[in-house]
N, C-alpha and C. Protein backbone atom coordinates (compact mmCIF):
# COMPACT_ATOMS: atom_id res chain seq x y z
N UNK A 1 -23.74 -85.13 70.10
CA UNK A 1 -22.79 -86.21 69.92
C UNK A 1 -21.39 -85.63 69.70
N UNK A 2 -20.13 -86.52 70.48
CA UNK A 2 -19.38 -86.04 70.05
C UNK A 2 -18.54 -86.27 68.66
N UNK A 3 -17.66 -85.23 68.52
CA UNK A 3 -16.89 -85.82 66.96
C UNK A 3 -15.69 -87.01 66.72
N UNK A 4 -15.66 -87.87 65.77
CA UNK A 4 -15.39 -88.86 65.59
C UNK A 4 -13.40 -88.26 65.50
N UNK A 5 -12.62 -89.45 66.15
CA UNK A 5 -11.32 -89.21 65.67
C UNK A 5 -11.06 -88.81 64.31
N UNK A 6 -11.64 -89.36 63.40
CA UNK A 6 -11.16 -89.20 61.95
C UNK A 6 -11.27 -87.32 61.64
N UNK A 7 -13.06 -87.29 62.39
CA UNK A 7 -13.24 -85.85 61.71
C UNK A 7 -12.44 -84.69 62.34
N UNK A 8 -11.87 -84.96 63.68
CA UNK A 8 -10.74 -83.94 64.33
C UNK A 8 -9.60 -84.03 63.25
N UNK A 9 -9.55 -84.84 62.76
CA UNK A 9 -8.27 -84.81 62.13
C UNK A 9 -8.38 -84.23 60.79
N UNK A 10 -9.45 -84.87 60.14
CA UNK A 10 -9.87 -84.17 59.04
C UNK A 10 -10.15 -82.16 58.82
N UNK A 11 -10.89 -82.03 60.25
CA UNK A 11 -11.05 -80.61 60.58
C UNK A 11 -9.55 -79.71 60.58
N UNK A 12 -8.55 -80.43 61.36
CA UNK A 12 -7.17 -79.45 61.97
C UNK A 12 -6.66 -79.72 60.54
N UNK A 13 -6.29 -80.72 59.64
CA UNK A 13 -5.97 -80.88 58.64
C UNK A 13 -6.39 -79.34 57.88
N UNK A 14 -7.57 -78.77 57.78
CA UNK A 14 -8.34 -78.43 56.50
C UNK A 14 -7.73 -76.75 57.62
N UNK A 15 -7.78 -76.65 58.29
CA UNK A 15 -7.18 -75.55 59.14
C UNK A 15 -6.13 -75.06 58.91
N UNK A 16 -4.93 -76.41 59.31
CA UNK A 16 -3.68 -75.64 58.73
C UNK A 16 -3.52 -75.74 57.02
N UNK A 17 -4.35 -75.61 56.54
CA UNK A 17 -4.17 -75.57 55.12
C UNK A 17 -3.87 -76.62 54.12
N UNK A 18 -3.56 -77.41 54.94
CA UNK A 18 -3.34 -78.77 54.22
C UNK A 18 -5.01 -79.54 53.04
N UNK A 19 -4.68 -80.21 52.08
CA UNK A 19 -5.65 -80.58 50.91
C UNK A 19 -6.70 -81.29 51.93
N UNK A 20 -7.96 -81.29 51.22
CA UNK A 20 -9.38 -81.80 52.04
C UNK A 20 -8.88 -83.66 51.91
N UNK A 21 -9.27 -84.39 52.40
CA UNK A 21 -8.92 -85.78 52.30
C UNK A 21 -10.29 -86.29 51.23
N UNK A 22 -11.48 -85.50 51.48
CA UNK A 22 -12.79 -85.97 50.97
C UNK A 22 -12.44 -85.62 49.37
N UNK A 23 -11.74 -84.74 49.32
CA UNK A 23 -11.89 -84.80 47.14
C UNK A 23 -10.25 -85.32 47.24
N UNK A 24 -9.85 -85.99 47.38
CA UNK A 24 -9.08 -87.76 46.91
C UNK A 24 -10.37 -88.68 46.47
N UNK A 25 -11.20 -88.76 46.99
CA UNK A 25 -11.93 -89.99 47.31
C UNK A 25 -12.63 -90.25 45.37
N UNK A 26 -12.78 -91.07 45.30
CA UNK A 26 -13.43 -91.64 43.92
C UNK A 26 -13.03 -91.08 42.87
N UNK A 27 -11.90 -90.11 42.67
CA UNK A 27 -11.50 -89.42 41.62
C UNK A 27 -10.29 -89.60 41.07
N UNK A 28 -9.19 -90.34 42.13
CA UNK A 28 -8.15 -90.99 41.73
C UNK A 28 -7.11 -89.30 41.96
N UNK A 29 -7.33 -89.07 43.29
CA UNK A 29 -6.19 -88.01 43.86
C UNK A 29 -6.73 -86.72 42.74
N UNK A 30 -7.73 -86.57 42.21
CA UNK A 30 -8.34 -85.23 42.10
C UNK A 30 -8.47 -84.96 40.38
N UNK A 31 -7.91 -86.11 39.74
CA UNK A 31 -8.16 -86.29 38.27
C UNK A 31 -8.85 -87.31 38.30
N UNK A 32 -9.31 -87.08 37.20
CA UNK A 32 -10.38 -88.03 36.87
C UNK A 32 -10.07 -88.58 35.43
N UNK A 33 -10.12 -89.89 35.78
CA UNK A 33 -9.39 -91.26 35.07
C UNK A 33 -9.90 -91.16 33.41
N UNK A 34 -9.08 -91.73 32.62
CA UNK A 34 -9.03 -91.31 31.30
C UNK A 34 -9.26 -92.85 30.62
N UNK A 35 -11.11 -93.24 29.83
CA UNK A 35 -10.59 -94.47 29.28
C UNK A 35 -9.74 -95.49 28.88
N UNK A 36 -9.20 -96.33 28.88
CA UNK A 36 -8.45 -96.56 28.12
C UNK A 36 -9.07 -97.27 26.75
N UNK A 37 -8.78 -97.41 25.19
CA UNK A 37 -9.53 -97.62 24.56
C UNK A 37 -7.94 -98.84 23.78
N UNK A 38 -8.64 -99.69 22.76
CA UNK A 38 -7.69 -100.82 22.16
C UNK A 38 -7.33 -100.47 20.95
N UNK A 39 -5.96 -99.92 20.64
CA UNK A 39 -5.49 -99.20 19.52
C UNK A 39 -5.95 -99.83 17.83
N UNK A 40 -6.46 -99.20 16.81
CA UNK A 40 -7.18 -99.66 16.11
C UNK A 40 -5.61 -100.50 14.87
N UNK A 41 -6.08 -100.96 14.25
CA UNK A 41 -5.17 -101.66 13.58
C UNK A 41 -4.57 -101.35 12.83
N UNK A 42 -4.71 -99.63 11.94
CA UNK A 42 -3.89 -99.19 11.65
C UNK A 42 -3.09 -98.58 12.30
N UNK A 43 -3.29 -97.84 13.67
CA UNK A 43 -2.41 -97.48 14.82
C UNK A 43 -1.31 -98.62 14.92
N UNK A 44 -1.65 -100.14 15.19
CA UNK A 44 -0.99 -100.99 15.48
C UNK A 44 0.03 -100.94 14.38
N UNK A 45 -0.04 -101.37 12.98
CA UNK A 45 0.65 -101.36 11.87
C UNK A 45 1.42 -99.96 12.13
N UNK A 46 0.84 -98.56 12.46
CA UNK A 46 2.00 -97.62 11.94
C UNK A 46 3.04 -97.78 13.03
N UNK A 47 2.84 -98.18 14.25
CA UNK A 47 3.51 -98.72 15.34
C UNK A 47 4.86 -99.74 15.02
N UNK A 48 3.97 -100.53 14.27
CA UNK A 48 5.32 -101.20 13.79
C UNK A 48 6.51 -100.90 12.77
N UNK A 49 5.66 -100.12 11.99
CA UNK A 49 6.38 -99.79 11.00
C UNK A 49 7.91 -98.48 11.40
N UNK A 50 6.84 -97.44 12.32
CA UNK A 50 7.95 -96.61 12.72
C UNK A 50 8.80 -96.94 14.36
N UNK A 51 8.72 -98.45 14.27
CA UNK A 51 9.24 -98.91 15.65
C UNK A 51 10.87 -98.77 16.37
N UNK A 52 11.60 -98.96 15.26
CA UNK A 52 13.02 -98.29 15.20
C UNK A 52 13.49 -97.21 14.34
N UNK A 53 13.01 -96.27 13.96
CA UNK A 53 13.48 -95.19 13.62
C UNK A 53 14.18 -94.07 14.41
N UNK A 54 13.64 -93.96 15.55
CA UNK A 54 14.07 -92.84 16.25
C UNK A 54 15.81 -93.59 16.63
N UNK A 55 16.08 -94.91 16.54
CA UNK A 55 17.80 -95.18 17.20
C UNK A 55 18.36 -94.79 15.86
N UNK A 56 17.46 -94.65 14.84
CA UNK A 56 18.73 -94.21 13.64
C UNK A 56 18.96 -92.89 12.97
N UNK A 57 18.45 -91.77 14.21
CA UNK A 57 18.36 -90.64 13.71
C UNK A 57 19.59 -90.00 13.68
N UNK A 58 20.30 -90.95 14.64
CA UNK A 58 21.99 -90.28 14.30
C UNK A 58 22.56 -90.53 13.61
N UNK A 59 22.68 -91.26 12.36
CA UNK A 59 23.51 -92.01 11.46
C UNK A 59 22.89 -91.05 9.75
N UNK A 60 23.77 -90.70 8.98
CA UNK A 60 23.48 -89.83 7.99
C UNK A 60 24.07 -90.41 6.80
N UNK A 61 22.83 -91.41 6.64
CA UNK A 61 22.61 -92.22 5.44
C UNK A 61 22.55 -90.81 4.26
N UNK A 62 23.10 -91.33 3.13
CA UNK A 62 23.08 -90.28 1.90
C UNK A 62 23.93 -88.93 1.56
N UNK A 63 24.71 -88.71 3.22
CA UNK A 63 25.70 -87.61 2.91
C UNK A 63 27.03 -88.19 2.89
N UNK A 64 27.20 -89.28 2.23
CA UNK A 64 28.46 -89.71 2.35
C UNK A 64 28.82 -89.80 0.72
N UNK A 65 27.95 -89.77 -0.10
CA UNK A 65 27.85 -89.68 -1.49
C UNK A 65 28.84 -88.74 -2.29
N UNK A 66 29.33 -89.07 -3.28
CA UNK A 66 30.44 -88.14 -3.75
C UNK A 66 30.19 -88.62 -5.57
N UNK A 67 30.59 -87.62 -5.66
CA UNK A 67 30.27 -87.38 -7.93
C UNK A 67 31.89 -87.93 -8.63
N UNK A 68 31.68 -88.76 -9.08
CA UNK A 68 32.90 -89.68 -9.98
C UNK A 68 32.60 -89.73 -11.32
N UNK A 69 33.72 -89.10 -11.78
CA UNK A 69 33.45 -88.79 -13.25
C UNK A 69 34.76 -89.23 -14.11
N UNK A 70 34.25 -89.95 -15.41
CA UNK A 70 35.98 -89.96 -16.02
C UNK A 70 35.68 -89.67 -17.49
N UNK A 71 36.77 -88.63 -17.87
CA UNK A 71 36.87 -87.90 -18.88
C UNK A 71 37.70 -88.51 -19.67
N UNK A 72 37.11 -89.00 -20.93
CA UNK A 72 37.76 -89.71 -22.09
C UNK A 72 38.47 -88.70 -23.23
């Protein structure tokens, strides 16, 4: 029998060096897919809690403080 269009192509493909087309297939391009799982509720809470911190890492709360003293 002869060979099917796909597999000429698949064959010259794997020739000039180019990736096999057969390990794409069911693996999601050659990794293999990572559960996804539903963040537990303290995840959720610390989520909220540290939800804007990182926009206020530029601002330097506490070094603006200065020592006032009055001598009687």
């Amino acid at each position: 029998m002869s060979r099917s269009q796909a597999q000429k192509l698949r064959q010259r493909s794997l020739r000039e060096g180019k990736l096999d087309p057969t390990m794409n297939r069911l693996h999601w391009f050659g990794t293999n897919p990572v559960t996804k799982t539903t963040p537990t509720r303290i995840e959720l809470q610390a989520r909220q809690q540290n939800k804007h911190k990182s926009r206020n890492l530029n601002h330097s709360y506490g070094d603006d403080s200065f020592y006032f003293s009055i001598s009687s």
